[in-house]
C-alpha atoms as a PDB file:
ATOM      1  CA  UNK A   1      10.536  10.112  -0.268  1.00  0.00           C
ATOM      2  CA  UNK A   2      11.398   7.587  -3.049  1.00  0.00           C
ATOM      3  CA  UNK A   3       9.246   5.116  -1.830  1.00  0.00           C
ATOM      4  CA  UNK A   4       6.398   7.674  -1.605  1.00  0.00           C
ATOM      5  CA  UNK A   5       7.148   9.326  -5.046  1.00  0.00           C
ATOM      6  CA  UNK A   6       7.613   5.754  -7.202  1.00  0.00           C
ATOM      7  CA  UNK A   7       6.748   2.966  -4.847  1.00  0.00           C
ATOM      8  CA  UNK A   8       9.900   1.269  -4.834  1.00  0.00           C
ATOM      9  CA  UNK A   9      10.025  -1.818  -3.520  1.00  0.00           C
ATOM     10  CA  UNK A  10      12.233  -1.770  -0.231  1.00  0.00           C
ATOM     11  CA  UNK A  11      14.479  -4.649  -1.708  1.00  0.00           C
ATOM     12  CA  UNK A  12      15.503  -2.079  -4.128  1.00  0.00           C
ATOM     13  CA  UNK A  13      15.851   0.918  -1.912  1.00  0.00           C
ATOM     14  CA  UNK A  14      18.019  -1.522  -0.245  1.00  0.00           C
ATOM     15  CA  UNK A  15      19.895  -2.103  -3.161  1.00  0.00           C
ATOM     16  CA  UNK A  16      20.320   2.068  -4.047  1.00  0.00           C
ATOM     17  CA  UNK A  17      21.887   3.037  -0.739  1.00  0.00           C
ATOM     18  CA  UNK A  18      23.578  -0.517   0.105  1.00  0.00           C
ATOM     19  CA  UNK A  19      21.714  -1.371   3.002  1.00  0.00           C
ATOM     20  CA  UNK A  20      19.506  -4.256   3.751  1.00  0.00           C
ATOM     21  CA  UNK A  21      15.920  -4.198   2.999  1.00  0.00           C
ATOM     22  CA  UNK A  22      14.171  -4.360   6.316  1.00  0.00           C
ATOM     23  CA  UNK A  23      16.057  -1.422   7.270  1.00  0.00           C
ATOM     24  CA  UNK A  24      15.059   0.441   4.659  1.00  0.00           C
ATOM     25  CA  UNK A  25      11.512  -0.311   5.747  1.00  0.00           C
ATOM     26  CA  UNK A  26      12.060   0.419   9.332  1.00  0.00           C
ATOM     27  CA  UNK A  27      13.344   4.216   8.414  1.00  0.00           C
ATOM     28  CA  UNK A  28      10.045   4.589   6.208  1.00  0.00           C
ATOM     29  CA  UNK A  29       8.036   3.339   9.047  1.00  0.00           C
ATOM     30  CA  UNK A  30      10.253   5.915  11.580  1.00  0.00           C
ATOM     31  CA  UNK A  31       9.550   8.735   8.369  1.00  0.00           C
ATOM     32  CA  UNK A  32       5.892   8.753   8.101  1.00  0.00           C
ATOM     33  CA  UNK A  33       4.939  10.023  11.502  1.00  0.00           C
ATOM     34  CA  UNK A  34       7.924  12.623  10.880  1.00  0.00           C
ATOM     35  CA  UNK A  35       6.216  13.747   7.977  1.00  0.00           C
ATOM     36  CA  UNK A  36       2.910  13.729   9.379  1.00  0.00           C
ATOM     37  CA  UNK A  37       4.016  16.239  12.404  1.00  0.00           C
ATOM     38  CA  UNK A  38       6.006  18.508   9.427  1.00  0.00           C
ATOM     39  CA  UNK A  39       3.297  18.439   6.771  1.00  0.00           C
ATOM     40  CA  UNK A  40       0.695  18.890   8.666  1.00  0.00           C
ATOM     41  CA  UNK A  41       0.027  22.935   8.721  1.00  0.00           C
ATOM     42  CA  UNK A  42      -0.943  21.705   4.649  1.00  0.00           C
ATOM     43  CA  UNK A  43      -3.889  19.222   5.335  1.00  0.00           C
ATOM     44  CA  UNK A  44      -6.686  20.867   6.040  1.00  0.00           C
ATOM     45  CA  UNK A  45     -10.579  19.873   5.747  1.00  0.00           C
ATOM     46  CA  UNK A  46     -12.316  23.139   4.233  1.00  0.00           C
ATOM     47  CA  UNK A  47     -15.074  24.563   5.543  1.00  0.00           C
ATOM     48  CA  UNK A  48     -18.529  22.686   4.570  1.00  0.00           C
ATOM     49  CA  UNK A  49     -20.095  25.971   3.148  1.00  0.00           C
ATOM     50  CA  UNK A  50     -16.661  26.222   0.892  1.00  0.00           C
ATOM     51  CA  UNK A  51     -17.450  23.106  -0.186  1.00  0.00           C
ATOM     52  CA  UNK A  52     -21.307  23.203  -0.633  1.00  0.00           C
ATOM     53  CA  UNK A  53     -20.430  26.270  -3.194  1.00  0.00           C
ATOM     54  CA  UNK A  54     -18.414  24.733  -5.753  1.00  0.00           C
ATOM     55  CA  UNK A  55     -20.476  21.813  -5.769  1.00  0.00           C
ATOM     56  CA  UNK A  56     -21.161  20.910  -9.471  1.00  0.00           C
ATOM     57  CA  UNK A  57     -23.979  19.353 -10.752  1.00  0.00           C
ATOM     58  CA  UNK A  58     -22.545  16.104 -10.234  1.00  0.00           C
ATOM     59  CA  UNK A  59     -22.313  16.445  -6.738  1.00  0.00           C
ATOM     60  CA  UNK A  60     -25.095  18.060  -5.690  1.00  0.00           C
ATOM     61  CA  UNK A  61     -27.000  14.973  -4.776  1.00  0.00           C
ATOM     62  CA  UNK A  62     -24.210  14.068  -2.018  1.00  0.00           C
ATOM     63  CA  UNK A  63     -24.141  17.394  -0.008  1.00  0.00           C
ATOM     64  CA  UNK A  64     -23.248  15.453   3.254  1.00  0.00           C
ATOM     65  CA  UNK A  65     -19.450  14.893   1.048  1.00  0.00           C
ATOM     66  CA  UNK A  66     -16.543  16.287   1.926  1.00  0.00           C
ATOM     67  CA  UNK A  67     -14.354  14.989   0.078  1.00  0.00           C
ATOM     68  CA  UNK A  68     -13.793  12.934  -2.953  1.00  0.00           C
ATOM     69  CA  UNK A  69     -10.116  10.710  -3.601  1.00  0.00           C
ATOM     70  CA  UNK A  70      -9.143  10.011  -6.817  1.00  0.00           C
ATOM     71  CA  UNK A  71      -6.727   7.149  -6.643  1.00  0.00           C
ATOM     72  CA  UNK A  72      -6.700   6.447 -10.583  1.00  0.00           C
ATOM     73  CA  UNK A  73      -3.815   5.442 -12.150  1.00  0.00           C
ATOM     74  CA  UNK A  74      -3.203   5.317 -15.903  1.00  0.00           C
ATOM     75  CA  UNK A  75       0.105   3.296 -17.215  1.00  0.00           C
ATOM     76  CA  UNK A  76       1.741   5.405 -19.210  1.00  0.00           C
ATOM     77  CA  UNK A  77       4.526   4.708 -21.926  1.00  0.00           C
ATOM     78  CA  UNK A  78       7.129   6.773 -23.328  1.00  0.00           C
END
């Protein structure tokens, strides 16, 4: 969950629970699927009428969407 919540590297993973880094990346590899099989019951694609209604203006012109990822990241500092 680490390496999905702040993309640590594995080196340093390896480093936090003193093992060495390619294990580290095999249990994330062996986690995924895990998670995938567990989490799944909350990924759902909605309905294309739910999604045709709360269209905004924006959007209209691409009714065939169904979905739009925002992968945006903005470097914050404290």
């Amino acid at each position: 969950m680490m390496k999905l919540y702040h993309n640590m590297t594995f080196s340093l993973l390896g480093v936090l629970f003193g093992i060495h880094r390619t294990t580290a990346s095999n249990i994330f590899k062996a986690s995924v699927p895990i998670l995938a099989v567990v989490l799944k019951h909350a990924i759902f694609w909605p309905e294309k009428e739910a999604v045709l209604q709360s269209l905004t203006k924006y959007f209209n012109k691409y009714r065939d969407c169904r979905m739009v990822l925002d992968c945006t990241e903005i470097p914050l500092q404290k």
